[in-house]
Protein backbone atom coordinates (compact mmCIF):
# COMPACT_ATOMS: atom_id res chain seq x y z
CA UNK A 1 77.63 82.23 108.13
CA UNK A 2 76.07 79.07 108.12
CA UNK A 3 78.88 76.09 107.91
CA UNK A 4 78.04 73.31 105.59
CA UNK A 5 78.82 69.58 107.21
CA UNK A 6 81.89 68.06 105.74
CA UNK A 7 83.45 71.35 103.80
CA UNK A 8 87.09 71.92 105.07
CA UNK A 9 87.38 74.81 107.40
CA UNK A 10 90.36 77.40 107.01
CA UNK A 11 91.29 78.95 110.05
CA UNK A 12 92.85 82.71 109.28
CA UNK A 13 94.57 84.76 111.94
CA UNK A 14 94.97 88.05 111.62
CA UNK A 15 93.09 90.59 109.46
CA UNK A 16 96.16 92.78 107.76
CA UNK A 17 97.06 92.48 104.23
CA UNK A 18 97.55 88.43 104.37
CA UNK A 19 94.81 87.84 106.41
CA UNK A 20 92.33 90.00 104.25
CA UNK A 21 94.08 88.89 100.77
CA UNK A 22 93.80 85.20 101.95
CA UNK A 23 90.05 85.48 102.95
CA UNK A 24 89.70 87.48 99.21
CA UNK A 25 91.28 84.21 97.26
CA UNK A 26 88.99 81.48 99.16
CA UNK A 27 86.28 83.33 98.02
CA UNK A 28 84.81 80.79 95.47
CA UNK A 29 87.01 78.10 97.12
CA UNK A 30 84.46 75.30 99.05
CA UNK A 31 85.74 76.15 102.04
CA UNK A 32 84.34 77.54 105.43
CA UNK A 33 86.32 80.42 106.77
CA UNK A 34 86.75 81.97 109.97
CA UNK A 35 88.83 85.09 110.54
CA UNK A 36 90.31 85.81 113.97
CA UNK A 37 91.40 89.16 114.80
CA UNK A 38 92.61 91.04 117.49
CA UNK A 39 91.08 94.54 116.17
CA UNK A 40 87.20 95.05 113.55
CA UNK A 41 89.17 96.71 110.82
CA UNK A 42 91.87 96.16 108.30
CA UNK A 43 94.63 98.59 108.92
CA UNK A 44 96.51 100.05 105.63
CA UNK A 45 99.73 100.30 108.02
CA UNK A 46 102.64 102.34 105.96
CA UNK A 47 99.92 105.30 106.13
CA UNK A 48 99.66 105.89 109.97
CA UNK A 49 101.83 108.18 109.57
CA UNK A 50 99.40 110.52 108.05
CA UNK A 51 96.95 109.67 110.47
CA UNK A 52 99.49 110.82 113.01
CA UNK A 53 99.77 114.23 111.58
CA UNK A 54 96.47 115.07 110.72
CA UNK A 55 95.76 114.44 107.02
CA UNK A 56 94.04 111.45 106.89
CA UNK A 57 91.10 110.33 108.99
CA UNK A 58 91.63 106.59 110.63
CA UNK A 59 88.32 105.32 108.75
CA UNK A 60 89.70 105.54 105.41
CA UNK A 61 93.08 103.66 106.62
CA UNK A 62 91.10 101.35 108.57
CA UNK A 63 87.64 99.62 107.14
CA UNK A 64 85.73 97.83 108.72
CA UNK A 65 86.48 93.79 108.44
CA UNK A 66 83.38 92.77 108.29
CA UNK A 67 82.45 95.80 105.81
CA UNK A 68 85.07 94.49 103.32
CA UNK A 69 83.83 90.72 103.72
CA UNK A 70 80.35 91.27 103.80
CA UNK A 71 79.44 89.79 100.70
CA UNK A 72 81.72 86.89 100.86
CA UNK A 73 79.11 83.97 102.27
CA UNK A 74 82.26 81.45 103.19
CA UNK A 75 83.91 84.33 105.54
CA UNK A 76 82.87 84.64 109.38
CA UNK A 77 84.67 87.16 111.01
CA UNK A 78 85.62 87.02 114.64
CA UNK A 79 86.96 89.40 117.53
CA UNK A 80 89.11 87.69 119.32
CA UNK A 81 92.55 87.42 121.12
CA UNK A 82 94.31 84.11 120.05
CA UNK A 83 95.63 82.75 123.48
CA UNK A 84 96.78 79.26 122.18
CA UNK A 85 97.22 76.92 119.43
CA UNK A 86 97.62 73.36 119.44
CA UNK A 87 99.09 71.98 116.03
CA UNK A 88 98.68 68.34 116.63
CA UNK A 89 94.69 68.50 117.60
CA UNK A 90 94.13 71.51 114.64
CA UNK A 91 92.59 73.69 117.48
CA UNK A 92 92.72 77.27 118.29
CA UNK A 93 91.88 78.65 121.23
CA UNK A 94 90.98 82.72 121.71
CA UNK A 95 89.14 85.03 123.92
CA UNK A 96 86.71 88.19 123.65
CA UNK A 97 86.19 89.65 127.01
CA UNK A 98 87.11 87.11 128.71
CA UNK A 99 84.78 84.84 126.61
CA UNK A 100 87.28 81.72 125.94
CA UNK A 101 86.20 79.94 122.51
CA UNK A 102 88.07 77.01 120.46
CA UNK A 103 88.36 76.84 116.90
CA UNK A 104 89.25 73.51 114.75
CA UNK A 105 90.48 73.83 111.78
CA UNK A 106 91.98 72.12 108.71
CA UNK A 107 93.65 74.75 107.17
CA UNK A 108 95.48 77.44 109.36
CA UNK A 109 96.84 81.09 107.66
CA UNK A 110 99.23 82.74 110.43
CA UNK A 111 98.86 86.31 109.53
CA UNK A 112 99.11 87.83 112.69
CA UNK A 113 101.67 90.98 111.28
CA UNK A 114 104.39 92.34 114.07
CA UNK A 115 104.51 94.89 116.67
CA UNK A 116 106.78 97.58 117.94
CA UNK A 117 110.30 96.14 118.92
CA UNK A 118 112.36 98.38 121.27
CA UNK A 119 114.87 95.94 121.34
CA UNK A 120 114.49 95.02 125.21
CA UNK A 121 113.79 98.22 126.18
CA UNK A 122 110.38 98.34 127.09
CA UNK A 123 109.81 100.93 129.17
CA UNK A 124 110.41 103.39 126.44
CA UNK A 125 107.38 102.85 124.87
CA UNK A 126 105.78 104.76 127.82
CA UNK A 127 107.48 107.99 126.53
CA UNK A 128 107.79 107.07 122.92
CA UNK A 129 104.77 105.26 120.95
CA UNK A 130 105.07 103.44 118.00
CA UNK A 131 103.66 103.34 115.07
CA UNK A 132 101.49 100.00 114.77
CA UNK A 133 97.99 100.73 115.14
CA UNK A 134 95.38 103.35 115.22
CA UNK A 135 95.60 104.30 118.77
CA UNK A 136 99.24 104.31 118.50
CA UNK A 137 98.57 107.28 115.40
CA UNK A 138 95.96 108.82 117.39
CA UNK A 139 97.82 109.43 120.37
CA UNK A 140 100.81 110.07 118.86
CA UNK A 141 98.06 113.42 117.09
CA UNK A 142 97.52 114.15 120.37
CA UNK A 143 101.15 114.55 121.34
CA UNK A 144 102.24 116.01 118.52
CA UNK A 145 99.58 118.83 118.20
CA UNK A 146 99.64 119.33 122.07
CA UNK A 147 103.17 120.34 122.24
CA UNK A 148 102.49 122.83 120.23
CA UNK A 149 99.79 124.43 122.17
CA UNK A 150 101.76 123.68 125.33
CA UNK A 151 104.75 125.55 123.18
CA UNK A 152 102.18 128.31 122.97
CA UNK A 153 101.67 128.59 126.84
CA UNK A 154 105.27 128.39 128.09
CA UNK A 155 106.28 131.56 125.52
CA UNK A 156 103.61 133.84 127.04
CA UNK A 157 104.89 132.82 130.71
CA UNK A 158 108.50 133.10 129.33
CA UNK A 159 109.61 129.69 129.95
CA UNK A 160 112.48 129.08 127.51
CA UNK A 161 113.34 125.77 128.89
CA UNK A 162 110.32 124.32 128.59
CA UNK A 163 109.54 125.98 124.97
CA UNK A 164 112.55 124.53 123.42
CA UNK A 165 111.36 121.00 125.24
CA UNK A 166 108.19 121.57 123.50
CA UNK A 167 109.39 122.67 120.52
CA UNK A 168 111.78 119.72 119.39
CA UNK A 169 110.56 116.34 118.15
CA UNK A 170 112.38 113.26 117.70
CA UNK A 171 111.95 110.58 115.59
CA UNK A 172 113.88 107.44 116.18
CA UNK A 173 114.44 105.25 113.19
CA UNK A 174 115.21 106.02 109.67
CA UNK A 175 113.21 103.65 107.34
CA UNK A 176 110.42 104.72 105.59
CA UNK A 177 108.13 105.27 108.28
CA UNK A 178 110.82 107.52 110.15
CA UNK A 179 111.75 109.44 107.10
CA UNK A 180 107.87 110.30 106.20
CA UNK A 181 107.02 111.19 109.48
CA UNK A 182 110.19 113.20 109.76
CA UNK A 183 108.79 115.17 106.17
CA UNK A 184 105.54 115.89 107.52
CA UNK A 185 106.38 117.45 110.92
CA UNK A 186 108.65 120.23 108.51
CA UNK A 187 105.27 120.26 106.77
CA UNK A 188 103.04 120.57 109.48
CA UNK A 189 105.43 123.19 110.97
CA UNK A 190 106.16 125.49 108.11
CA UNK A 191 103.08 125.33 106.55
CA UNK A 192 100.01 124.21 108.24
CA UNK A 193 100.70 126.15 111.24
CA UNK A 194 102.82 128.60 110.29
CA UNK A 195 100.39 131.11 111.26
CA UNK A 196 97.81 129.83 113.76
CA UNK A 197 99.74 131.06 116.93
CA UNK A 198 100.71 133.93 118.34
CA UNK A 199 103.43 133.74 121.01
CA UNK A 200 105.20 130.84 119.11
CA UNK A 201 106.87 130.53 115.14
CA UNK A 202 105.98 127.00 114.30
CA UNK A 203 108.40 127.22 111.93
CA UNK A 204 111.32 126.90 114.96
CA UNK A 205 110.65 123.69 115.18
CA UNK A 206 113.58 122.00 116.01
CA UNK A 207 113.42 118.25 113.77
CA UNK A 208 115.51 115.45 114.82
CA UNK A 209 115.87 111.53 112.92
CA UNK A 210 117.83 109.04 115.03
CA UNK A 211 119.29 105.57 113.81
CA UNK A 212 121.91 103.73 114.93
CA UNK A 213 122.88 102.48 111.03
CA UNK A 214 125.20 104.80 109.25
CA UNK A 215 122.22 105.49 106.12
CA UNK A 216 118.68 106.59 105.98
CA UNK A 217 116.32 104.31 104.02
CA UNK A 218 118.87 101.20 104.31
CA UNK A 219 116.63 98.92 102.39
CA UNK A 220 117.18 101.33 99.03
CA UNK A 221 120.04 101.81 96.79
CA UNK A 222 122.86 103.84 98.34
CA UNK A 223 121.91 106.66 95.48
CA UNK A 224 118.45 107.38 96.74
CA UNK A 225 119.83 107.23 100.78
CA UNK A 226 122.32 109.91 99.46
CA UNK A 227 119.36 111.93 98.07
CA UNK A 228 116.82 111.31 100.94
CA UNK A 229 120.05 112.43 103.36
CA UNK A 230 120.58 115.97 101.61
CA UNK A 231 116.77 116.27 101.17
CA UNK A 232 116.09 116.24 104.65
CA UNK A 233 118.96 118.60 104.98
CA UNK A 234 117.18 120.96 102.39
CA UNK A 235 113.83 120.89 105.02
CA UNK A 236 115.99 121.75 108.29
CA UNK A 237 116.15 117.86 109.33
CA UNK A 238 118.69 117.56 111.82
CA UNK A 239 119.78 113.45 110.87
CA UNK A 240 122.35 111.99 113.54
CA UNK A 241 123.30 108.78 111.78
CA UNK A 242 124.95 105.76 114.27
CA UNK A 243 123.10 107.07 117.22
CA UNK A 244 121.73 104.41 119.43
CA UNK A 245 119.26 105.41 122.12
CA UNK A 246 120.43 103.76 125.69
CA UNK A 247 117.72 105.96 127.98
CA UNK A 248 114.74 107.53 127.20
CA UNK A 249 112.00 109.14 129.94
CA UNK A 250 109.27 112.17 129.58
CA UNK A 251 111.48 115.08 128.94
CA UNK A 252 114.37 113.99 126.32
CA UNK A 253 116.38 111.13 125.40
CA UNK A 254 119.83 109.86 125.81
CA UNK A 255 122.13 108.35 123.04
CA UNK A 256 125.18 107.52 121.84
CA UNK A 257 127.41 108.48 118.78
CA UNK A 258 129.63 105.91 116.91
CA UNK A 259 132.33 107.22 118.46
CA UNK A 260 131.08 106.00 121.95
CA UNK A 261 130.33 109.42 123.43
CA UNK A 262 126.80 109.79 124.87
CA UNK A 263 124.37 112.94 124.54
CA UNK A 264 121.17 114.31 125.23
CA UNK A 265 118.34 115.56 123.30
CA UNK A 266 116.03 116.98 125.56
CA UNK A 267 112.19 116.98 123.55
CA UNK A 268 108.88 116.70 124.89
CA UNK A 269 107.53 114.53 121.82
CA UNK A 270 109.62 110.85 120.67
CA UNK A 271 108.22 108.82 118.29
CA UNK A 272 109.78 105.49 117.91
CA UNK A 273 109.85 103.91 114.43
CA UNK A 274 113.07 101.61 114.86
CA UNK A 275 112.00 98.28 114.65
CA UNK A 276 109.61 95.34 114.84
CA UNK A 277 109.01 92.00 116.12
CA UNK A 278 106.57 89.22 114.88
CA UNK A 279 103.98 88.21 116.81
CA UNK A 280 104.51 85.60 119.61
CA UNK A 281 102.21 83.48 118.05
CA UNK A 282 105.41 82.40 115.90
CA UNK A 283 106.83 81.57 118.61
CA UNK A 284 104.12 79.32 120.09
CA UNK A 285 103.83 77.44 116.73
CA UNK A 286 107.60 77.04 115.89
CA UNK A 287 108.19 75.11 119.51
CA UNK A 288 105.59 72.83 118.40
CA UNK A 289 107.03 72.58 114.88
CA UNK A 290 110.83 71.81 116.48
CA UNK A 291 112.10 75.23 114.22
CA UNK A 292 113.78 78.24 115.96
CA UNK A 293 112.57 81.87 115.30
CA UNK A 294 114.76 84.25 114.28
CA UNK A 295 116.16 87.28 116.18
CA UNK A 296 112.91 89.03 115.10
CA UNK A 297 110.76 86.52 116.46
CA UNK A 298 109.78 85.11 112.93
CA UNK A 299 108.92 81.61 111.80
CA UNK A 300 111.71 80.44 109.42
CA UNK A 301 109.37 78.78 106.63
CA UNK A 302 109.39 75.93 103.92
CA UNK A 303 109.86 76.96 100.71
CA UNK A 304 105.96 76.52 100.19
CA UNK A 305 105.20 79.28 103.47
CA UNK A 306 104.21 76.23 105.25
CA UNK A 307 105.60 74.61 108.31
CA UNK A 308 107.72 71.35 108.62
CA UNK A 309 105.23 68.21 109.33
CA UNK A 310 102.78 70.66 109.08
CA UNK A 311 101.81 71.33 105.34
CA UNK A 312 98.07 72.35 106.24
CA UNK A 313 99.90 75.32 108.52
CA UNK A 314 100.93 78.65 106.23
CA UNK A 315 102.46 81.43 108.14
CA UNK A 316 102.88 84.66 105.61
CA UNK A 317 103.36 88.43 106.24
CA UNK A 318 105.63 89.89 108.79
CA UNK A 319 105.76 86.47 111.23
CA UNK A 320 107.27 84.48 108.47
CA UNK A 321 111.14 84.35 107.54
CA UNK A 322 112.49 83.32 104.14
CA UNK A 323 115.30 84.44 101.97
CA UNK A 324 115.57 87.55 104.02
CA UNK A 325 111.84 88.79 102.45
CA UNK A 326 110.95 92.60 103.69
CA UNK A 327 108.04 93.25 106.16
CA UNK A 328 106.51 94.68 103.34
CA UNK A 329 103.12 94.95 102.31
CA UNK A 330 103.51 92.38 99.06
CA UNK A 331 105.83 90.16 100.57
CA UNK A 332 102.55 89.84 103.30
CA UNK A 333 99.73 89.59 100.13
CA UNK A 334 101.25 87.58 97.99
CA UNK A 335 102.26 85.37 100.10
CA UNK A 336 98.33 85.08 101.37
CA UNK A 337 97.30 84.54 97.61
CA UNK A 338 100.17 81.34 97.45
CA UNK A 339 98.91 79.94 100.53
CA UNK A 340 95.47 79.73 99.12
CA UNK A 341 96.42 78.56 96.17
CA UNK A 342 97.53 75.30 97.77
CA UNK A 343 94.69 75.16 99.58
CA UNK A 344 92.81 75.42 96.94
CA UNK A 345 94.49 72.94 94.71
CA UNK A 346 94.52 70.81 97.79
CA UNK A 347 90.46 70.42 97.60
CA UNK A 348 91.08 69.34 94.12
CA UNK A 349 93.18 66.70 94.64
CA UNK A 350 96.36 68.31 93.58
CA UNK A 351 98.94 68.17 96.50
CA UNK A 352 102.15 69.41 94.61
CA UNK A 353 103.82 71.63 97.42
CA UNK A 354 105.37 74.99 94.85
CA UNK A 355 107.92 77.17 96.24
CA UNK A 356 106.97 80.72 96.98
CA UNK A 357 108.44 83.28 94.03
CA UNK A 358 108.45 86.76 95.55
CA UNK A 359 107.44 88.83 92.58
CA UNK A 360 109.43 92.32 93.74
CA UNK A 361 107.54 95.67 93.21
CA UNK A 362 109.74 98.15 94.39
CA UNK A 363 110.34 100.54 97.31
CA UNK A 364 108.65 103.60 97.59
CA UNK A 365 108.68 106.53 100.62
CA UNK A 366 107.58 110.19 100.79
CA UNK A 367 109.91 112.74 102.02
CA UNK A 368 107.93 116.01 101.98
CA UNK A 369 105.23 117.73 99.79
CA UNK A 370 106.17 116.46 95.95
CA UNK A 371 109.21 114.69 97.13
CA UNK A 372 109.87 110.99 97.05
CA UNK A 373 112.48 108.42 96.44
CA UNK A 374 111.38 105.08 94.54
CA UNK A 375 112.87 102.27 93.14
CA UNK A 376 111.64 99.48 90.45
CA UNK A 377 114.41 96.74 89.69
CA UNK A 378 117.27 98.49 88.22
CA UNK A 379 114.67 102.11 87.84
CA UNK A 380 115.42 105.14 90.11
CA UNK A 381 113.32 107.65 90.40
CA UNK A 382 113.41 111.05 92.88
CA UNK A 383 111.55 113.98 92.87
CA UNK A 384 107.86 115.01 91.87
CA UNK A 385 107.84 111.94 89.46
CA UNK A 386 108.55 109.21 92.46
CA UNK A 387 105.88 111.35 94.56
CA UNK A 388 102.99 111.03 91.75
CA UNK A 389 104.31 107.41 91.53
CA UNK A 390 103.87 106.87 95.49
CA UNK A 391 100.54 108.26 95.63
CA UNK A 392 99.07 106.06 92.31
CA UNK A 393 100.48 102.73 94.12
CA UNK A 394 99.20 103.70 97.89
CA UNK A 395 95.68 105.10 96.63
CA UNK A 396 95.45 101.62 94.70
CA UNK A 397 95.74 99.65 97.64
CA UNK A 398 93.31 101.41 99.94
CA UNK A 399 90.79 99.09 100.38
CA UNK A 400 87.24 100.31 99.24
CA UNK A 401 86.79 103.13 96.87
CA UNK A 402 85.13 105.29 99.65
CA UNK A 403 88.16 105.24 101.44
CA UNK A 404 89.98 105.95 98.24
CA UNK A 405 87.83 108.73 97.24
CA UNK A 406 88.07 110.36 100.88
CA UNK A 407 91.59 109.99 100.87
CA UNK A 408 92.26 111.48 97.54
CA UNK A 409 90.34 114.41 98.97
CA UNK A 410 92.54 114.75 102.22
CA UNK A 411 95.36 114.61 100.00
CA UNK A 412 94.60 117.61 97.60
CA UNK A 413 93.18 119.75 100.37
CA UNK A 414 96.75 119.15 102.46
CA UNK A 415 99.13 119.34 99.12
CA UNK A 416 97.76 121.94 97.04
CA UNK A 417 96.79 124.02 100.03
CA UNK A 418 97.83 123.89 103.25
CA UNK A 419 95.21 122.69 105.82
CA UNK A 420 94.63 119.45 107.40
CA UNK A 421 91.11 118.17 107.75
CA UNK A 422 91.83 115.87 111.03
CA UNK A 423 93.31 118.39 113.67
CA UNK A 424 91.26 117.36 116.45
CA UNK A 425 92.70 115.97 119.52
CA UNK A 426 91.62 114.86 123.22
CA UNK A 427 93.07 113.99 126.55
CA UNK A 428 91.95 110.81 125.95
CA UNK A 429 94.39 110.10 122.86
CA UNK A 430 97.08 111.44 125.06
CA UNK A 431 96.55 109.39 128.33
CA UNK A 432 94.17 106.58 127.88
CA UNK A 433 97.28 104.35 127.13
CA UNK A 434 99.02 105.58 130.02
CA UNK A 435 95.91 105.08 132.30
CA UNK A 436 96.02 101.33 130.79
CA UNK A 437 99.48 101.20 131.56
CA UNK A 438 99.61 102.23 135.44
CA UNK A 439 96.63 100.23 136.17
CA UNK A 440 97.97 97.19 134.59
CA UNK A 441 95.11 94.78 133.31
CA UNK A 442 92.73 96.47 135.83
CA UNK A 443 90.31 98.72 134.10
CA UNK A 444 90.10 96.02 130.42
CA UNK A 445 89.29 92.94 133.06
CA UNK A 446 86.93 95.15 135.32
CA UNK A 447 85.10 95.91 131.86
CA UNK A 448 84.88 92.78 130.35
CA UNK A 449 83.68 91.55 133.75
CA UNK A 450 81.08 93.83 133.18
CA UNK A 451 80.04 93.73 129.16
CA UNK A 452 81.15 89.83 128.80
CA UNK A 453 78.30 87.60 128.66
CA UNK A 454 78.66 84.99 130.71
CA UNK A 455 82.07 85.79 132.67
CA UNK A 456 81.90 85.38 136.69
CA UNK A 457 80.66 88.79 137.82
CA UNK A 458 81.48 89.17 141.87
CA UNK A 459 81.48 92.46 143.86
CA UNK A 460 83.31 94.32 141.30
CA UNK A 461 83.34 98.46 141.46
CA UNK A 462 82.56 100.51 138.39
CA UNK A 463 85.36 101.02 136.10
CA UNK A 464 84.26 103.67 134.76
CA UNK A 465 84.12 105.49 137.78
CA UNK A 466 87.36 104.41 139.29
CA UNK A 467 90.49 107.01 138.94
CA UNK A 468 93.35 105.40 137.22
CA UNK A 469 96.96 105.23 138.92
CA UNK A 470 99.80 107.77 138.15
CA UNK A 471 99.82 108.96 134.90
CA UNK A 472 103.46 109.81 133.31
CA UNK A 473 104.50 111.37 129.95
């Protein structure tokens, strides 16, 4: 991108739906943009999911930035880690490799999005991804498909104690994200598999959904968490309401009831979907701003989405907190689309701060094969009719109509049959996070030591050809 001298340059961080949406609505804007991300794609997030359990490819969640921007002259896209940010000098600082650059700006779009929250608990993300980024679906494939086959193993040795390990999955959290995962193991176990083993019924898969609220889908009118509860009944769900995980390692969980007595689920495969946290960079600008973030770690905002003393700053999506807005999708791009509609105005002349009207769409989530639960202002819908409606609204906001066109393909090949196209799974989807873990920073700074132009070399061994530490899981 070449930068003209003297055009205003918008700083956007993050390249989810607000990042993306805000790059989309400078597009004519006179403007020089530069787009700092952590990861090269866009990630259409509430389908990971599906990525997790082998119906969708991560390509057609997850185009390629730069793909979707290409012919958008005023956008430069960046890789990069955002270490700092320094409000009153309208810098940024971030690295690649090791490769520290700064960015000025006079604009800035915080769009950074959240990540898993395990609400102090760390450590159980060892045994119990999340669901917040490709890896996290891929390995979570891995996992998911591999206890089976390890299910397969332990019956023809006899090992009961390890085949019911094997066989039980939990899922901890009951939003959306839970419930749909929750739907497409019963899937993927009564009907994808159903006959591709021979020492193991798929179909005993033993289905667990954790939450320590007393409702499933607690964003949505109590009628549709009363129909998503007996739905999940219907499939063999086993749902444990006001169950809050205290311990959690590579064999099982612990938890405890409302009543305050404590069990154990013993299961080979957790997948955590309980909660989220912004990113720190709300944090780092809030001190600065003399504001507070909430228990969540997100920026309370002006009424505009901008910050106070700051009204060049937006923060939108998932890191921003205002009249108790869901980390929703549209909450993220509209607010993107307001943000550069000030800015916008702003090169005009016209600096008339508006408040930020949230225009509500709805809630929507899948429960199985033609079942869903949606809701549109005072409209409830269940049933095939909320499914058709669920799939219309997601395959809209795919970005790209290849994606849209592969996806629609996944989709009738897995619904109106039974196979999944994306069953393919590695070691390396299993463990390469664990590696990462036990060797700390090692292996990422020994191989941007070695890729990063310009980074102080030294007498630094191969990475590639240096065994990791323990792995667990």
């Amino acid at each position: 991108m070449d930068t003209t001298p003297g055009r205003p340059r918008v700083v956007i961080v993050g390249s989810g739906f607000g990042g993306l949406f805000a790059a989309q609505a400078l597009e004519r804007a006179e403007v020089d943009i530069t787009m700092l991300a952590r990861t090269t794609h866009h990630l259409f997030q509430p389908l990971l999911y599906q990525v997790a359990t082998g119906i969708l490819s991560p390509g057609a969640i997850a185009p390629a930035t730069r793909e979707v921007l290409a012919k958008q002259d005023n956008v430069e896209v960046v890789l990069g880690d955002v270490t700092a940010i320094d409000v009153e000098s309208r810098r940024i600082t971030a690295t690649t490799l090791g490769i520290e650059l700064d960015y000025d700006y006079d604009y800035l779009v915080l769009a950074a999005g959240a990540e898993q929250s395990y609400f102090g608990n760390d450590d159980f993300a060892r045994n119990a991804p999340g669901m917040k980024s490709i890896d996290d679906a891929l390995e979570l494939r891995g996992r998911i498909y591999g206890a089976f086959e390890l299910a397969e193993v332990a019956a023809a040795r006899g090992n009961q104690e390890a085949l019911d390990r094997l066989m039980t999955f939990v899922v901890v959290g009951a939003g959306p994200t839970g419930v749909e995962m929750v739907g497409q193991l019963v899937e993927l176990a009564h009907r994808t598999l159903r006959r591709d083993f021979r020492h193991i019924d798929p179909r005993d898969a033993r289905i667990v959904l954790l939450d320590a609220a007393d409702a499933v889908l607690g964003t949505f009118h109590p009628e549709l968490q009363a129909s998503t509860r007996a739905e999940l009944g219907e499939l063999g769900v086993d749902v444990r309401l006001g169950a809050k995980v205290v311990d959690l390692d590579s064999s099982g969980l612990d938890y405890v009831d409302a009543a305050g007595a404590e069990h154990r689920i013993e299961a080979a495969t957790k997948v955590w979907a309980a909660g989220v946290s912004a990113s720190p960079l709300g944090r780092m600008v809030a001190e600065q701003c003399g504001v507070e973030v909430d228990r969540a770690g997100r920026v309370p905002v002006q009424s505009d989405l901008s910050l106070p003393g700051h009204p060049e700053i937006f923060v939108v999506g998932d890191m921003m907190a205002l009249d108790d807005l869901p980390g929703v999708a549209q909450v993220a791009i509209q607010g993107a689309r307001h943000a550069a509609d000030h800015i916008r105005r702003a090169l005009r002349g016209d600096h008339e701060r508006r408040d930020f009207v949230y225009n509500d769409k709805g809630n929507m989530a899948t429960i199985s094969r033609f079942r869903a639960v949606a809701e549109v202002g005072a409209l409830r819908v269940t049933g095939f009719t909320a499914w058709v409606m669920w799939l219309v609204v997601h395959l809209f906001y795919i970005i790209g109509f290849k994606s849209q066109v592969t996806t629609l393909i996944h989709w009738a090949v897995t619904w109106l049959g039974s196979e999944r196209g994306e069953r393919t799974i590695t070691e390396q989807q299993v463990f390469g996070r664990l590696a990462m873990l036990a060797s700390g920073r090692e292996i990422r700074d020994k191989a941007a030591r070695k890729i990063g132009p310009g980074v102080p070399d030294g007498d630094i061994p191969d990475a590639a050809t240096e065994q990791p530490g323990p792995q667990g899981g």
